[in-house]
Protein backbone atom coordinates (compact mmCIF):
# COMPACT_ATOMS: atom_id res chain seq x y z
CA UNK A 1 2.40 -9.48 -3.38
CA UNK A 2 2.94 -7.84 -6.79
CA UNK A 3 6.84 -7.63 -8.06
CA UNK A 4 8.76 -4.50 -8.18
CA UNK A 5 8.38 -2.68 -11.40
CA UNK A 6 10.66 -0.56 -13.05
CA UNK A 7 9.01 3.03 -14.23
CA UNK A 8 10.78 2.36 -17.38
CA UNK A 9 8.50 -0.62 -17.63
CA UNK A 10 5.36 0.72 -16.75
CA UNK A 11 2.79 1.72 -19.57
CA UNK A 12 -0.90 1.92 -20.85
CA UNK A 13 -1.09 -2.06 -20.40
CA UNK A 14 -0.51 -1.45 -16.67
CA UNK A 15 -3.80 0.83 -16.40
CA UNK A 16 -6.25 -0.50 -13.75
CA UNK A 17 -3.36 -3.20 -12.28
CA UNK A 18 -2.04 -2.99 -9.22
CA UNK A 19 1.89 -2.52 -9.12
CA UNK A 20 4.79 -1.99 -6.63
CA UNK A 21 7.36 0.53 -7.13
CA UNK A 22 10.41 2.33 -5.07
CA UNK A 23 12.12 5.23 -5.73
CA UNK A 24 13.83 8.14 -4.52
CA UNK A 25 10.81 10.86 -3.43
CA UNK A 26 11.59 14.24 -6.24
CA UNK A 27 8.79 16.46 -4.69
CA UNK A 28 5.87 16.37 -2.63
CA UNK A 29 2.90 18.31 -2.87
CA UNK A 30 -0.06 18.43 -0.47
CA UNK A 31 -3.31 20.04 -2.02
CA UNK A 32 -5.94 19.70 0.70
CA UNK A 33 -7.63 16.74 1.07
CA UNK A 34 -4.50 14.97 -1.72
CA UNK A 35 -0.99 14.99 -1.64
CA UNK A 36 1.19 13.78 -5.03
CA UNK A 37 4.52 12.54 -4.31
CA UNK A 38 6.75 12.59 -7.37
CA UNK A 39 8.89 9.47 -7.07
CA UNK A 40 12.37 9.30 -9.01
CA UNK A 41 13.82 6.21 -10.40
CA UNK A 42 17.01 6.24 -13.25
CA UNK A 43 14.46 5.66 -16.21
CA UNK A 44 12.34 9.00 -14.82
CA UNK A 45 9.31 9.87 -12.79
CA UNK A 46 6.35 8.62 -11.85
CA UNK A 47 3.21 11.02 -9.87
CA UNK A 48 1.74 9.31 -6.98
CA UNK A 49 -1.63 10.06 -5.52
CA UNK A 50 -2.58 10.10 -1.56
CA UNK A 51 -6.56 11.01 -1.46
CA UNK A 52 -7.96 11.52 1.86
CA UNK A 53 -11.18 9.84 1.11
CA UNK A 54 -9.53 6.41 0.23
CA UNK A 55 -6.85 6.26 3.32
CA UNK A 56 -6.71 9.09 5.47
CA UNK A 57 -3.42 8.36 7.15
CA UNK A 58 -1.46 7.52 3.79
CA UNK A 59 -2.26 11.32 3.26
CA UNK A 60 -0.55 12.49 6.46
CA UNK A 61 2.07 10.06 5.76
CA UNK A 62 2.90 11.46 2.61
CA UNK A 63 2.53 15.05 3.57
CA UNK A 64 5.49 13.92 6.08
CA UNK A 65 7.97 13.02 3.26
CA UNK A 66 11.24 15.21 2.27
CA UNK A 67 13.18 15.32 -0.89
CA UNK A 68 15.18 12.17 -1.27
CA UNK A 69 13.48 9.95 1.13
CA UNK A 70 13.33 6.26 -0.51
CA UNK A 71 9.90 4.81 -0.16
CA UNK A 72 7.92 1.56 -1.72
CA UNK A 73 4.57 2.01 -2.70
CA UNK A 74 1.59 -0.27 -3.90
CA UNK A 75 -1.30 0.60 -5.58
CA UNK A 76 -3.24 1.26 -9.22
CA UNK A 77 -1.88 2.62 -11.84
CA UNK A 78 -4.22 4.84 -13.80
CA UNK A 79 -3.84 7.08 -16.71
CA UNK A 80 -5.75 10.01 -18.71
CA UNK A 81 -9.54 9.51 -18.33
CA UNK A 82 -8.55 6.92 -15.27
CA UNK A 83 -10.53 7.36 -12.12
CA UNK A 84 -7.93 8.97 -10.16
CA UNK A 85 -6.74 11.73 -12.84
CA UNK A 86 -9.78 13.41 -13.76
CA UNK A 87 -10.36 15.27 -10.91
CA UNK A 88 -9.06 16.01 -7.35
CA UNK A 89 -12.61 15.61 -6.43
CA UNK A 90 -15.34 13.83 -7.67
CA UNK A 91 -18.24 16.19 -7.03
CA UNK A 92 -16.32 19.08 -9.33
CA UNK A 93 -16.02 16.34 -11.94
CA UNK A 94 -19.95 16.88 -13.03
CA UNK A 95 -21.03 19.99 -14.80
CA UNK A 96 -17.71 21.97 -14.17
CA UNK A 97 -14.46 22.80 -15.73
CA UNK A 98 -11.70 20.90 -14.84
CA UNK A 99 -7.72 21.47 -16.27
CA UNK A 100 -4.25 20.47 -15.55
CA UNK A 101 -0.83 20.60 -17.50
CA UNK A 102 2.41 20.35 -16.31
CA UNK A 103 5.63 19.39 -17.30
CA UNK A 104 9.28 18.17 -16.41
CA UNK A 105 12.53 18.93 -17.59
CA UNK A 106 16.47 18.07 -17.09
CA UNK A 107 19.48 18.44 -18.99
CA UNK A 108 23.30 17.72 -17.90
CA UNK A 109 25.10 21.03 -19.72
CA UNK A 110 28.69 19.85 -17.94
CA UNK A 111 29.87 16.32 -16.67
CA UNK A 112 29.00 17.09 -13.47
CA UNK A 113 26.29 19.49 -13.81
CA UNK A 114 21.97 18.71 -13.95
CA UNK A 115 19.73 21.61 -14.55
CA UNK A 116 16.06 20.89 -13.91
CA UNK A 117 12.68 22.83 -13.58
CA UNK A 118 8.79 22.04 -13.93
CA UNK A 119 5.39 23.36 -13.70
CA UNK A 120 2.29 21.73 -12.37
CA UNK A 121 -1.03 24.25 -13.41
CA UNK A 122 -4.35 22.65 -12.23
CA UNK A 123 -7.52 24.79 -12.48
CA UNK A 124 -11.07 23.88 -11.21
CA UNK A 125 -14.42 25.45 -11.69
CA UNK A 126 -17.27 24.15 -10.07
CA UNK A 127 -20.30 26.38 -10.62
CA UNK A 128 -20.01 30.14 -10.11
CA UNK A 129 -16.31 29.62 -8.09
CA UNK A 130 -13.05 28.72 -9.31
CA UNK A 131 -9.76 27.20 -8.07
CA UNK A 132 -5.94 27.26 -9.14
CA UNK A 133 -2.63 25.54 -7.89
CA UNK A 134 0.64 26.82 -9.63
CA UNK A 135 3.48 25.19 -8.38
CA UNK A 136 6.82 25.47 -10.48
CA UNK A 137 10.28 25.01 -9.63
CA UNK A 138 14.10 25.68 -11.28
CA UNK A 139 17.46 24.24 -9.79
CA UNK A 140 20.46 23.36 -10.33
CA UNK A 141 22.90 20.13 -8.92
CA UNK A 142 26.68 20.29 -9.05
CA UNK A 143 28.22 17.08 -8.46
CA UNK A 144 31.59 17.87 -6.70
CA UNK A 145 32.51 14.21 -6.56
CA UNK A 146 30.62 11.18 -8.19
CA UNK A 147 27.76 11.02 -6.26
CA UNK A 148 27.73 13.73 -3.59
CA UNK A 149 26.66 17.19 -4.31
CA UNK A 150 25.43 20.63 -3.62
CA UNK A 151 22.03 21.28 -5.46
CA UNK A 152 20.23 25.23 -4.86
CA UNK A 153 16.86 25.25 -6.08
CA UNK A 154 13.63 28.24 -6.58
CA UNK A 155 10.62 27.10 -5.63
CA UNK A 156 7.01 29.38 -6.16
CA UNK A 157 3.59 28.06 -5.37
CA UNK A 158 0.48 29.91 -5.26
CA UNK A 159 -2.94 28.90 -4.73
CA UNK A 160 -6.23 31.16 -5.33
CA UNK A 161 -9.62 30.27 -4.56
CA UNK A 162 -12.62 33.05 -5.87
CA UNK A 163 -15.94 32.68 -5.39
CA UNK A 164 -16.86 35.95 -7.17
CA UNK A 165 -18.33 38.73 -5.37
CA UNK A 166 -17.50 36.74 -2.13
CA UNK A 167 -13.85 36.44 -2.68
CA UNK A 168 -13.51 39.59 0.32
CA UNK A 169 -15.00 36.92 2.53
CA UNK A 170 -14.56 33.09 1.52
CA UNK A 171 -12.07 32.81 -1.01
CA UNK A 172 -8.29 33.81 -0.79
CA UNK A 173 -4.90 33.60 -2.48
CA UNK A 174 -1.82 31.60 -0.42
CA UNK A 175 1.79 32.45 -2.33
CA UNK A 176 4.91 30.63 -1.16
CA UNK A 177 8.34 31.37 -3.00
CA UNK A 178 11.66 30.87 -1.42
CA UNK A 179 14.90 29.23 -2.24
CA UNK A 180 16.41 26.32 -0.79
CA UNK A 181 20.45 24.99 -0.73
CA UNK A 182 20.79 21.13 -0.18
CA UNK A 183 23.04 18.61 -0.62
CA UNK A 184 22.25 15.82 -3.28
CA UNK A 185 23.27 12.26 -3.63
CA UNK A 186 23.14 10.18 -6.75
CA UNK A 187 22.68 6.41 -6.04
């Protein structure tokens, strides 16, 4: 069994090993036949990838997961132009168009105060269609005690599938925004 790693520890020499890693779960996003779980150490975060086409019920399993659940998770770590990253699906990876940028940030602007937001933009366009996921988020945490909070967070997603002159009749737009109040604990 591979050792725990740290995600401080964990860089371009790790590409193509396998590793173990736990954390606290920061997000989870489920994207068809993928899900990405965010997981949160101290040092910072780390995007996990569930396809369907490699295990089928890790992708249910990870659909399943809530903000701060702890989990432990083996497998490869890959990186830009790595196997997993350059496309959610292999088929779109050949003779299309294929984007993503995102980005994380946090900042502590009182003692017991953490700001946070970030954006995840992925566009794909195989052939004459095209596809887009925007999912971006802005909260806050106030930390009433040392480690036991209130935390009130934003969240918009919208996905948008267009197939050009079709789009009436097999492509579509799903938008979810809402806000959320939880508590938050700091381990």
């Amino acid at each position: 069994m591979n050792a725990k790693r740290r995600l401080g520890e964990i860089g371009p020499a790790d590409f193509d090993q396998d590793i173990r890693v736990q954390g606290w779960v920061e997000d989870v996003r489920k994207l068809g036949g993928i899900a990405f779980v965010i997981l949160r150490q101290r040092e910072g975060t780390l995007q996990l990838a569930f396809p369907k086409k490699k295990v089928p019920e890790l992708l249910e399993m990870a659909g399943n997961l809530t903000r701060e659940s702890v989990i432990e998770a083996t497998g490869t770590v890959s990186g830009p132009g790595g196997t997993e990253s350059r496309s959610l699906d292999e088929r779109a990876s050949t003779g299309s168009i294929t984007g993503a940028v995102g980005g994380y940030a946090q900042a502590w602007p009182a003692k017991r105060l953490a700001l946070y937001a970030d954006f995840l933009y992925i566009k794909v366009s195989p052939g004459d269609a095209e596809a887009s996921v925007t999912d971006w988020r802005a909260g806050a945490n106030y930390y009433f005690t040392r480690n036991v909070g209130l935390g009130a967070q934003y969240k918009h997603y919208n996905y948008s599938y267009d197939r050009g002159v079709l789009v009436s009749k097999l492509g579509g737009e799903i938008t979810y925004e809402g806000g959320q109040v939880f508590l938050s604990f700091l381990f």
